[in-house]
C-alpha atoms as a PDB file:
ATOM      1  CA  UNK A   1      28.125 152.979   2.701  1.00  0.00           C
ATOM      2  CA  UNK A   2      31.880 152.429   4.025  1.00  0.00           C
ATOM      3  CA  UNK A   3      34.008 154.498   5.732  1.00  0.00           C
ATOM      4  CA  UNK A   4      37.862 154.511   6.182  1.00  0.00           C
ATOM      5  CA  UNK A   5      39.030 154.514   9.368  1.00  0.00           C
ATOM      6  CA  UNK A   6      41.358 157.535  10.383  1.00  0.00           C
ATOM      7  CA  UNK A   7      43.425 154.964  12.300  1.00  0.00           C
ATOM      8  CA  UNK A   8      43.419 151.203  12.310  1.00  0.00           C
ATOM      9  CA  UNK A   9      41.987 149.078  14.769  1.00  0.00           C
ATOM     10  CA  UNK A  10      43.827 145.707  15.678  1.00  0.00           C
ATOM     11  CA  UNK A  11      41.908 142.905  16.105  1.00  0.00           C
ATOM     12  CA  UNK A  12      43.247 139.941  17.990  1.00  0.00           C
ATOM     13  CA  UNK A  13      41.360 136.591  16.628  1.00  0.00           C
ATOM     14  CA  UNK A  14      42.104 133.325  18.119  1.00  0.00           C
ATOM     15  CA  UNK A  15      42.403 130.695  15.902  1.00  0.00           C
ATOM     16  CA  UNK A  16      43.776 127.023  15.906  1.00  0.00           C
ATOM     17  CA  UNK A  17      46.160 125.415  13.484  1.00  0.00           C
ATOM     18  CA  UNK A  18      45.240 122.053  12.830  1.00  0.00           C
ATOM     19  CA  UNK A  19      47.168 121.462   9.368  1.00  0.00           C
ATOM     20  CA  UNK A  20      49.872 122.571   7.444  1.00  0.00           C
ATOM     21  CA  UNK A  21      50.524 122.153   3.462  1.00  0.00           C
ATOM     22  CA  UNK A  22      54.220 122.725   2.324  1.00  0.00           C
ATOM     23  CA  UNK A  23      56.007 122.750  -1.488  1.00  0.00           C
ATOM     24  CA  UNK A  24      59.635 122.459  -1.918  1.00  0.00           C
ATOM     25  CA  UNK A  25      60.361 125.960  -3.890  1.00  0.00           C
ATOM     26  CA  UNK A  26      64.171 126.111  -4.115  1.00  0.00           C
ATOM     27  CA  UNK A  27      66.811 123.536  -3.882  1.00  0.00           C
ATOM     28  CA  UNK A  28      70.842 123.927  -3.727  1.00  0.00           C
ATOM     29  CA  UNK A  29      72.210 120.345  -4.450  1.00  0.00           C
ATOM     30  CA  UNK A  30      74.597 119.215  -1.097  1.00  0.00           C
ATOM     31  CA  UNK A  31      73.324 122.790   0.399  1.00  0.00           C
ATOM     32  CA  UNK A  32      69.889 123.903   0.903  1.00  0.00           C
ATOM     33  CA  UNK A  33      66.154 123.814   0.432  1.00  0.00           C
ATOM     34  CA  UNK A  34      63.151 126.506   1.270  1.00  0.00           C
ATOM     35  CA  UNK A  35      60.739 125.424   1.687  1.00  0.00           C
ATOM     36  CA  UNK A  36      56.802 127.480   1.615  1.00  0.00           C
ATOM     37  CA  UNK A  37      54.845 126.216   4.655  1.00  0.00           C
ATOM     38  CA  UNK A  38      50.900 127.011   5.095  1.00  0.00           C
ATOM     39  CA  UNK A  39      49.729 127.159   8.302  1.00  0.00           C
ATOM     40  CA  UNK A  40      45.927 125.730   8.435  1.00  0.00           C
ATOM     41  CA  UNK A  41      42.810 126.251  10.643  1.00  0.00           C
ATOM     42  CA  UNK A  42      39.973 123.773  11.606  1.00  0.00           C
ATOM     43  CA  UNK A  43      38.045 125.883   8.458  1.00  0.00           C
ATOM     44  CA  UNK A  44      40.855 125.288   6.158  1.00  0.00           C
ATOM     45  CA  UNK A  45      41.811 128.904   6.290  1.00  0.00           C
ATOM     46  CA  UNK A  46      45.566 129.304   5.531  1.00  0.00           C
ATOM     47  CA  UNK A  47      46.486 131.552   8.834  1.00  0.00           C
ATOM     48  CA  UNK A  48      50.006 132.008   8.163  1.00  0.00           C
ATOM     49  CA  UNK A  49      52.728 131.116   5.344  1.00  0.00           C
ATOM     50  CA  UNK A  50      56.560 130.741   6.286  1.00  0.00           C
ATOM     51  CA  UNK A  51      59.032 130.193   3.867  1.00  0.00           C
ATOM     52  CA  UNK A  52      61.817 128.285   5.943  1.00  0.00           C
ATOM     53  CA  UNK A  53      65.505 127.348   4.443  1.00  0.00           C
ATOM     54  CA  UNK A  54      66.807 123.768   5.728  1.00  0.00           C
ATOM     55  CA  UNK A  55      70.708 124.176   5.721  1.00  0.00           C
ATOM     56  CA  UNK A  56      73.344 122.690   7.778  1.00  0.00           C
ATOM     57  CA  UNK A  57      73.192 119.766  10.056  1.00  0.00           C
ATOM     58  CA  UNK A  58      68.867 120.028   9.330  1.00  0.00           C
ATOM     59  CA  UNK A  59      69.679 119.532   5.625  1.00  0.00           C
ATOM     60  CA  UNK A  60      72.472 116.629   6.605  1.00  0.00           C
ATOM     61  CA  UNK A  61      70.205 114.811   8.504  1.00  0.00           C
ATOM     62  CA  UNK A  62      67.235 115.138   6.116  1.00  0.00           C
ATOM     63  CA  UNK A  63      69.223 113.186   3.929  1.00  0.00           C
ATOM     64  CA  UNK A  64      66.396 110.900   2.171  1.00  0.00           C
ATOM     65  CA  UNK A  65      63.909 110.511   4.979  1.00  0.00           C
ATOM     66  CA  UNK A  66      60.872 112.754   4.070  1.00  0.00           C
ATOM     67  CA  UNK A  67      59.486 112.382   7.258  1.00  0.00           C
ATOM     68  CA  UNK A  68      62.319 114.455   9.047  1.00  0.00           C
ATOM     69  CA  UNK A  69      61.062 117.636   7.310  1.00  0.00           C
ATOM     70  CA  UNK A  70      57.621 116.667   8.221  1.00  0.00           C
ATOM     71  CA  UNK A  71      58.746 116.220  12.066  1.00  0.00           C
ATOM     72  CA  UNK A  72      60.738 119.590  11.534  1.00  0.00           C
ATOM     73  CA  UNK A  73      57.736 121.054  10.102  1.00  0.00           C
ATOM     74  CA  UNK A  74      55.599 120.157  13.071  1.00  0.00           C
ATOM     75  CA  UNK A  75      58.214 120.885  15.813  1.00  0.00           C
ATOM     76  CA  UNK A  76      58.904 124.684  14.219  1.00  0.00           C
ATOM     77  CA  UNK A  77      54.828 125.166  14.177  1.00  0.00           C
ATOM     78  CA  UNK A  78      54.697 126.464  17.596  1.00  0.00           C
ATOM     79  CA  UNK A  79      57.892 129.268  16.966  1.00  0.00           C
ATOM     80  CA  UNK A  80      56.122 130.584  13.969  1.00  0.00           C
ATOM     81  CA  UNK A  81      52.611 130.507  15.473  1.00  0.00           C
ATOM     82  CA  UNK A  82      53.398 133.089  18.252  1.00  0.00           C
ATOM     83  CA  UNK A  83      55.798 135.109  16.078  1.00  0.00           C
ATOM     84  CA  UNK A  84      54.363 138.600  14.103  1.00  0.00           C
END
């Protein structure tokens, strides 16, 4: 038997991200890229998913170093963690 509740009832789960995935999905040549981030817990549970758009001095100093998004990934994790 289920039941709808008349109101809902937040739960607050603690979780810990210990992963991310991310895919290019749009480019603007000299401009821009977004790009979709999944955030990932210890189960491989995707937690949270941020599309993000790398533009001005972040997409100039990307340049051709993939690891620079990969550092930017990890150093925005935190901001987008502990925001709704």
């Amino acid at each position: 038997m289920s039941t709808i509740l008349p109101n809902p009832v937040v739960m607050k789960i603690d979780y810990n991200i210990v992963s991310f995935t991310y895919q290019f999905i749009d480019l603007i040549l000299f401009t821009s890229s977004t790009i979709r981030i999944s955030l990932n817990d210890d189960t491989g549970v995707i937690r949270k998913q941020v599309a993000y758009t790398i533009t001005g001095d972040e997409y100039s100093n990307w340049g051709g170093d993939d690891t620079y998004v990969i550092n930017l990934i990890i150093s925005k994790i935190p901001e987008w963690v502990n925001s709704e």
